[in-house]
Protein backbone atom coordinates (compact mmCIF):
# COMPACT_ATOMS: atom_id res chain seq x y z
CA UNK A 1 0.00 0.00 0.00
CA UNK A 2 2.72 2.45 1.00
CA UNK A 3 4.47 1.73 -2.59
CA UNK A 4 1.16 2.91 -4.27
CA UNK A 5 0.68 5.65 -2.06
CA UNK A 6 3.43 7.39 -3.35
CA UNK A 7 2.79 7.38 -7.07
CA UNK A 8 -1.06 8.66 -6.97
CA UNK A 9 -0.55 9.75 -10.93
CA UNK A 10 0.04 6.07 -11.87
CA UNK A 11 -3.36 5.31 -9.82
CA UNK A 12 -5.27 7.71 -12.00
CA UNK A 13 -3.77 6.65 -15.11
CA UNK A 14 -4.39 2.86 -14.83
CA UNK A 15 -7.66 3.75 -13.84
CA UNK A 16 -8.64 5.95 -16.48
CA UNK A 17 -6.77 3.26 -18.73
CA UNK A 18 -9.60 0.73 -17.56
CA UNK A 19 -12.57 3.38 -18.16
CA UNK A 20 -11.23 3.86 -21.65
CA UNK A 21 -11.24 -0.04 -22.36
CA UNK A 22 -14.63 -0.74 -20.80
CA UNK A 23 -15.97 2.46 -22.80
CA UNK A 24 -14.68 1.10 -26.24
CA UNK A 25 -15.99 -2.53 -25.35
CA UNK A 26 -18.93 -1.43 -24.90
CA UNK A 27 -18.91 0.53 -27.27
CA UNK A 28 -18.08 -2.26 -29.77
CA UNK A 29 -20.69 -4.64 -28.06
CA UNK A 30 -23.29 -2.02 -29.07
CA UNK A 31 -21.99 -1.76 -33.14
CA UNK A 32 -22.06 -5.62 -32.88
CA UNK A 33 -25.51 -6.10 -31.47
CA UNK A 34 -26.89 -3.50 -33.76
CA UNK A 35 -25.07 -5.53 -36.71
CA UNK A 36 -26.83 -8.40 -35.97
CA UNK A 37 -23.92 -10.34 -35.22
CA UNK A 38 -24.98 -11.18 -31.98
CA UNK A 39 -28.22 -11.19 -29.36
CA UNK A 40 -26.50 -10.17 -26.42
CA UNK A 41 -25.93 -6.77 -25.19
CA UNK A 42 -26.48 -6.24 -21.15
CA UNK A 43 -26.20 -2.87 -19.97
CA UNK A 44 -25.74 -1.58 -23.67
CA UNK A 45 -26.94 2.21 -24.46
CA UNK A 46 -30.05 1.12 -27.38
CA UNK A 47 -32.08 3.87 -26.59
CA UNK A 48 -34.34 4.28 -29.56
CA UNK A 49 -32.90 1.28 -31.40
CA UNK A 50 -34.62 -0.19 -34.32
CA UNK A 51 -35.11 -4.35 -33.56
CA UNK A 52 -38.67 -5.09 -35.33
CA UNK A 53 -38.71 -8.42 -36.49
CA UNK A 54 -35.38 -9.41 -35.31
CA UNK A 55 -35.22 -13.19 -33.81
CA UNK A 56 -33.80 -12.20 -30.18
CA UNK A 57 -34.37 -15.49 -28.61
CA UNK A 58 -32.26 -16.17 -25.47
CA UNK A 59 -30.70 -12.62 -25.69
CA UNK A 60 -29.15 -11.53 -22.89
CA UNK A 61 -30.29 -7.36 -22.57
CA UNK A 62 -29.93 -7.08 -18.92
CA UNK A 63 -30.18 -3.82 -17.86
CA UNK A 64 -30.03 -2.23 -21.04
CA UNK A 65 -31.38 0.85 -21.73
CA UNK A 66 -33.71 0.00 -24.42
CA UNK A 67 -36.06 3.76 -23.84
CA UNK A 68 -37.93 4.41 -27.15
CA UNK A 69 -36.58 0.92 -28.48
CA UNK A 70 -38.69 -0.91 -31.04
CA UNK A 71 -39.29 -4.33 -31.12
CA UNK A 72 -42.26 -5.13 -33.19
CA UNK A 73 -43.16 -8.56 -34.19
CA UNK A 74 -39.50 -9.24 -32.85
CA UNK A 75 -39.05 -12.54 -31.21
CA UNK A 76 -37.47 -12.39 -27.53
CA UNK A 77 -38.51 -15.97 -26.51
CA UNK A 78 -36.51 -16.80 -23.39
CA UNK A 79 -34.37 -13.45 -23.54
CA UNK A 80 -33.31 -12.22 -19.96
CA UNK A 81 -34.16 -8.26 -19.87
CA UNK A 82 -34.06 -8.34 -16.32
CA UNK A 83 -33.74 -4.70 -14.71
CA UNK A 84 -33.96 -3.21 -18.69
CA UNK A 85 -35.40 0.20 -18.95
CA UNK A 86 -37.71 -0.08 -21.99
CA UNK A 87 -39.72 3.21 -21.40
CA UNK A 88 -42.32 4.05 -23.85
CA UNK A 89 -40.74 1.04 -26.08
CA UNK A 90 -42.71 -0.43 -28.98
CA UNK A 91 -43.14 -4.32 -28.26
CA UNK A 92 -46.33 -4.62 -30.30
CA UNK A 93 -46.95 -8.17 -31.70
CA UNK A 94 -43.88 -9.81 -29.52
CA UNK A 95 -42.89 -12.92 -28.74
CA UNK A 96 -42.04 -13.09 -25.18
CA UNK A 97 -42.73 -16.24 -23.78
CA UNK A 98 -41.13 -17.67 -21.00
CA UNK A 99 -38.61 -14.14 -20.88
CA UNK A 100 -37.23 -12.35 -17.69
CA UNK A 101 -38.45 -9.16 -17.57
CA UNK A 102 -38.41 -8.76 -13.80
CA UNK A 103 -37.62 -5.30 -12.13
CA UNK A 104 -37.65 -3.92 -15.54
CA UNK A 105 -39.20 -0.34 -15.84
CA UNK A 106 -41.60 -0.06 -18.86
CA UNK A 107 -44.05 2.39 -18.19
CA UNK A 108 -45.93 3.58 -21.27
CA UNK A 109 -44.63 0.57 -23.03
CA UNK A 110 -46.49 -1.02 -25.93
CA UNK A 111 -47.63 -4.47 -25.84
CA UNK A 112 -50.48 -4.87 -27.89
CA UNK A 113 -51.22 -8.64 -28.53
CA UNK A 114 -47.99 -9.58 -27.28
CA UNK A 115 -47.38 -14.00 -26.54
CA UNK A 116 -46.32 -13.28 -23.08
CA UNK A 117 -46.94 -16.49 -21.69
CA UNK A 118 -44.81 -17.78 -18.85
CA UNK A 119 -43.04 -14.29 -18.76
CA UNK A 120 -41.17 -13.12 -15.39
CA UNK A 121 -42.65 -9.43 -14.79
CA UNK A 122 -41.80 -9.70 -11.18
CA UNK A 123 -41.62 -6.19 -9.67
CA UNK A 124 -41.31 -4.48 -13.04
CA UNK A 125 -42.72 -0.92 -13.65
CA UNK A 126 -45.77 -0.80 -16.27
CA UNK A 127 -47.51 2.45 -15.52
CA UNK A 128 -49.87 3.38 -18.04
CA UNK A 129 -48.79 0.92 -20.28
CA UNK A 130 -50.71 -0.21 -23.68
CA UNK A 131 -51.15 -4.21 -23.39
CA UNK A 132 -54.71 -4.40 -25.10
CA UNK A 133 -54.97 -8.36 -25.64
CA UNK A 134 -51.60 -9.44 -24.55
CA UNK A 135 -51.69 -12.83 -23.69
CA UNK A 136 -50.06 -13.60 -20.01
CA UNK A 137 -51.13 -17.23 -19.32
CA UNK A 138 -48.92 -18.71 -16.52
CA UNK A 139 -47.27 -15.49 -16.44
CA UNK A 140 -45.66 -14.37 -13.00
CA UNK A 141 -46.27 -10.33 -12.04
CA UNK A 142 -45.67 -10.54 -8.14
CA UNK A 143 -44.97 -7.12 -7.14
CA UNK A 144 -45.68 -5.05 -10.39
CA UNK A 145 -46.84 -1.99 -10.91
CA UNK A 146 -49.76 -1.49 -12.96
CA UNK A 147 -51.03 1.99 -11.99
CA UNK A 148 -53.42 3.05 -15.11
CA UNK A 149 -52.48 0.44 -17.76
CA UNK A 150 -54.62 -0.80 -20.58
CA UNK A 151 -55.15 -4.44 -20.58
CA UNK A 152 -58.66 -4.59 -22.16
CA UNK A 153 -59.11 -8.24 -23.22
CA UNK A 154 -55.96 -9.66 -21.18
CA UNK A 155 -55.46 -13.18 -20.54
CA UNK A 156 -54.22 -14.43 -17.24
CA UNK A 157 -55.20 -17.30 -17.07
CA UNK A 158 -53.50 -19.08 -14.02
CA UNK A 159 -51.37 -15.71 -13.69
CA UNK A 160 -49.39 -15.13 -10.35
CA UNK A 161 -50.03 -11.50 -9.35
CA UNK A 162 -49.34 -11.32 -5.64
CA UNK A 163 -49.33 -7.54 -4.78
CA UNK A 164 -49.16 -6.64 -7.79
CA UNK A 165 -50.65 -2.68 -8.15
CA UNK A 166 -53.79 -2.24 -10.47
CA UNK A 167 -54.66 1.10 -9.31
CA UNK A 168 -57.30 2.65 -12.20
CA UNK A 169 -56.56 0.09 -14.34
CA UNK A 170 -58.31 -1.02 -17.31
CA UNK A 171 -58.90 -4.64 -17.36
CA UNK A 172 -62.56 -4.67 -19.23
CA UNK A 173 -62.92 -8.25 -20.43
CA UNK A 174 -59.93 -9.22 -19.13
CA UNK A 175 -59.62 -13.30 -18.02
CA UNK A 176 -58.00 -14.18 -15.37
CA UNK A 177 -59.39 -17.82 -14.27
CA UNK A 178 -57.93 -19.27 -11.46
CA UNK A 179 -54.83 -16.49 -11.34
CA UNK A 180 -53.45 -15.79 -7.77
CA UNK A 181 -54.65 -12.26 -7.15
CA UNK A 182 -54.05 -11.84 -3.44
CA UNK A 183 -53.26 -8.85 -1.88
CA UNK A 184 -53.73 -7.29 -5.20
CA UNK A 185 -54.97 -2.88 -5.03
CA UNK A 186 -57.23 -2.73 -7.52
CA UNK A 187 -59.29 0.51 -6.18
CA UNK A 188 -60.99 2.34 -8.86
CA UNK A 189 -60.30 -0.09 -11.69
CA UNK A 190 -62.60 -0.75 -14.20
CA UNK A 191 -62.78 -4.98 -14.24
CA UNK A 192 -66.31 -4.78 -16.51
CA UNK A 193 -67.31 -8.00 -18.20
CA UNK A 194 -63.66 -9.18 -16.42
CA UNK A 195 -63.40 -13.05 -16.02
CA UNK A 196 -62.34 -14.27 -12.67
CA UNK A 197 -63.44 -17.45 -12.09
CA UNK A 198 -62.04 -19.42 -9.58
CA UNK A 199 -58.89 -17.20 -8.76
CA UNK A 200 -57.68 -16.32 -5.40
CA UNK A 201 -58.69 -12.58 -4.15
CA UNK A 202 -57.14 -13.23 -0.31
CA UNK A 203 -56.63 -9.44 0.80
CA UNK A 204 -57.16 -8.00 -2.18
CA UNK A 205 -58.11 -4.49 -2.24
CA UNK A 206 -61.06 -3.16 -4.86
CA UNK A 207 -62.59 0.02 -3.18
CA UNK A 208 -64.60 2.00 -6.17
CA UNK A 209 -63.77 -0.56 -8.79
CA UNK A 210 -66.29 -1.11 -11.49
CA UNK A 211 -66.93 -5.10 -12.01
CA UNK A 212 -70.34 -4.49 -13.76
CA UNK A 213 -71.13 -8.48 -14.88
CA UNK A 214 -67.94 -9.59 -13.59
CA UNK A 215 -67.81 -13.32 -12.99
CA UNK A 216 -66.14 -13.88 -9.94
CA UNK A 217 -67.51 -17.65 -9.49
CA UNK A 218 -66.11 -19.85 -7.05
CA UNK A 219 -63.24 -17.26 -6.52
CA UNK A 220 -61.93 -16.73 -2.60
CA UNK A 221 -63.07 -13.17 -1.72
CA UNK A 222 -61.59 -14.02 1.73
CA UNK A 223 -60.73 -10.46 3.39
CA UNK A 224 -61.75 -8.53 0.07
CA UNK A 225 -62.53 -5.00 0.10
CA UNK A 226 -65.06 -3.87 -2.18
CA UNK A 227 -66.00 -0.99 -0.59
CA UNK A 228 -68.27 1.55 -2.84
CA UNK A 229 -67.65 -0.96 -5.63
CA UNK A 230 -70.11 -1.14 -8.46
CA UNK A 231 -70.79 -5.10 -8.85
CA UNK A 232 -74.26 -5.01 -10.90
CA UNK A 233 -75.19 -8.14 -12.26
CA UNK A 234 -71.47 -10.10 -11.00
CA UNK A 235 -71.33 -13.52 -10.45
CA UNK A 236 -70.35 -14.25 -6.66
CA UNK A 237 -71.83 -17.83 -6.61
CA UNK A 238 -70.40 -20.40 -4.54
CA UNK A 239 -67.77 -17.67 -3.58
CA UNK A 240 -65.44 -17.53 -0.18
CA UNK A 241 -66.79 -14.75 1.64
CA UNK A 242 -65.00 -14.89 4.39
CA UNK A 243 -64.65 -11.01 6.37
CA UNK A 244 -65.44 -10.10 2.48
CA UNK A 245 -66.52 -5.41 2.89
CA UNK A 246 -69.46 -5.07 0.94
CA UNK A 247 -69.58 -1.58 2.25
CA UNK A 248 -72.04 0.92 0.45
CA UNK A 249 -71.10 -1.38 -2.62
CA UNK A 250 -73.54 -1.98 -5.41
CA UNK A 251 -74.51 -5.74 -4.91
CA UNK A 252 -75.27 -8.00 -8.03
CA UNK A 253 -78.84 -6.94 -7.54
CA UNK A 254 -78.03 -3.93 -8.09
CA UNK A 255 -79.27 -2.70 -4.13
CA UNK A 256 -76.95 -0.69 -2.10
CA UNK A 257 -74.80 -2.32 0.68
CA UNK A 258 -75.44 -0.50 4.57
C-alpha cells in the first residue's frame, strides 16, 4: 500500500486506462448487437434502437437501456431483460414467452397482442402501459406496478399476481381464471365484463372498482374490500366470503350495501 501511495498519478492513469477499455468494449458490443452479429448486449446504451422483427431469442439485454426501443413482431422468446429500462418502447406483436423481464421499468410501453406467456414481470414498472390483448397465461407479475395500464381483453389465465398494483386500471374483459390475485390494489379499476373465475382474491383491495357483470364464481373473496364498488349483475356464486366489505357497494342486484 505504501508503494502505491506514493505514485497517486500512476493510480489515476491505470484507472482511467480501464474506463477507456470498458468504454470502447462497450462501445463495440453495441456496433455488434446492432449488426446483428450477436443477441446479447447487457447494460448496452439502445435507446431508440430499431429491432422489429429481429429473432432475439435467449438474448441476454440485462439492464439495457432500451427507452424508445422498437421491437415489433421481434421474437425475444426466453431473452433475460431483467432490470432493462424499456420506457415508452414499442413491443407490439412480440414474442415473449417464458422471458425475464423482472424489475424492468416499462411504463408507457407497448404491448399490444404480445405471446407473453410464462413471462417473469416480477416487480417491473408498467404504468400506463398499452397491453390491449396481450396474452399472459402462466405469467408471473408478483410485485408489479400497474397503476393506469390498458389491458382490455388480457389473458391471465392461471397468472401469479401477488401484490401486484392495479390502481385505475383497465382490465374490461380481461380473463383471469384461477390467477393468484391476493393482496392485489385494484381501487378504482374498471374490471367490466372481467373473467375471474375461480382465482384467489385473499386481501385483495377493490374500493370504487367497477366489475359491472364480472364473474367472480367460485373465486376466494376471503378479506376482500369492495368498498363503494359497483358489482351489478357479478357472479359471486359459490364464492369464499369470508370477512369479504361489501360496504355501500352496489350488490349483483343492483341494491346498495349498509
Amino acid at each position: 500500500m505504501k508503494k502505491w501511495s506514493r505514485h497517486p498519478s500512476r493510480l489515476v492513469g491505470i484507472g482511467l486506462a480501464v474506463l477507456l477499455f470498458s468504454s470502447a468494449a462497450a462501445a463495440q458490443d453495441r456496433e455488434a448487437f446492432l449488426a446483428g452479429e450477436t443477441n446479447d448486449c447487457p447494460g448496452c446504451d439502445l435507446v431508440e434502437a430499431q429491432l422489429q422483427r429481429r429473432d432475439l431469442t435467449g438474448a441476454n439485454l440485462a439492464g439495457a437501456n432500451l427507452e424508445g426501443a422498437t421491437f415489433h413482431r421481434a421474437i425475444l422468446r426466453g431473452a433475460n431483460l431483467s432490470g432493462a429500462n424499456l420506457i415508452a418502447a414499442n413491443l407490439n406483436k412480440t414474442i415473449l414467452v417464458q422471458a425475464d423481464f423482472s424489475n424492468a421499468i416499462m411504463d408507457r410501453v407497448l404491448k399490444f397482442e404480445a405471446n407473453a406467456s410464462g413471462i417473469n414481470l416480477s416487480g417491473a414498472l408498467m404504468r400506463g402501459a398499452f397491453m390491449g390483448s396481450i396474452r399472459l397465461i402462466r405469467a408471473t407479475l408478483d410485485g408489479a406496478d400497474l397503476t393506469a395500464t390498458d389491458l382490455e381483453n388480457a389473458a391471465f389465465t392461471d397468472a401469479s399476481l401477488v401484490g401486484a398494483n392495479l390502481l385505475i386500471a383497465d382490465l374490461y374483459q380481461a380473463v383471469m381464471i384461477r390467477a393468484d390475485l391476493r393482496d392485489v390494489v385494484g381501487d378504482g379499476g374498471y374490471f367490466s365484463e372481467a373473467i375471474m373465475r375461480g382465482a384467489d382474491l385473499t386481501g385483495a383491495s377493490f374500493v370504487g372498482a367497477y366489475l359491472f357483470q364480472a364473474d367472480l364464481g367460485q373465486a376466494n373473496l376471503t378479506d376482500v374490500d369492495f368498498t363503494a364498488a359497483v358489482l351489478t349483475s357479478a357472479n359471486l356464486g359459490d364464492t369464499i366470503q369470508d370477512g369479504t366489505i361489501f360496504t355501500n357497494a352496489l350488490m349483483p342486484d343492483n341494491q346498495r350495501a349498509p
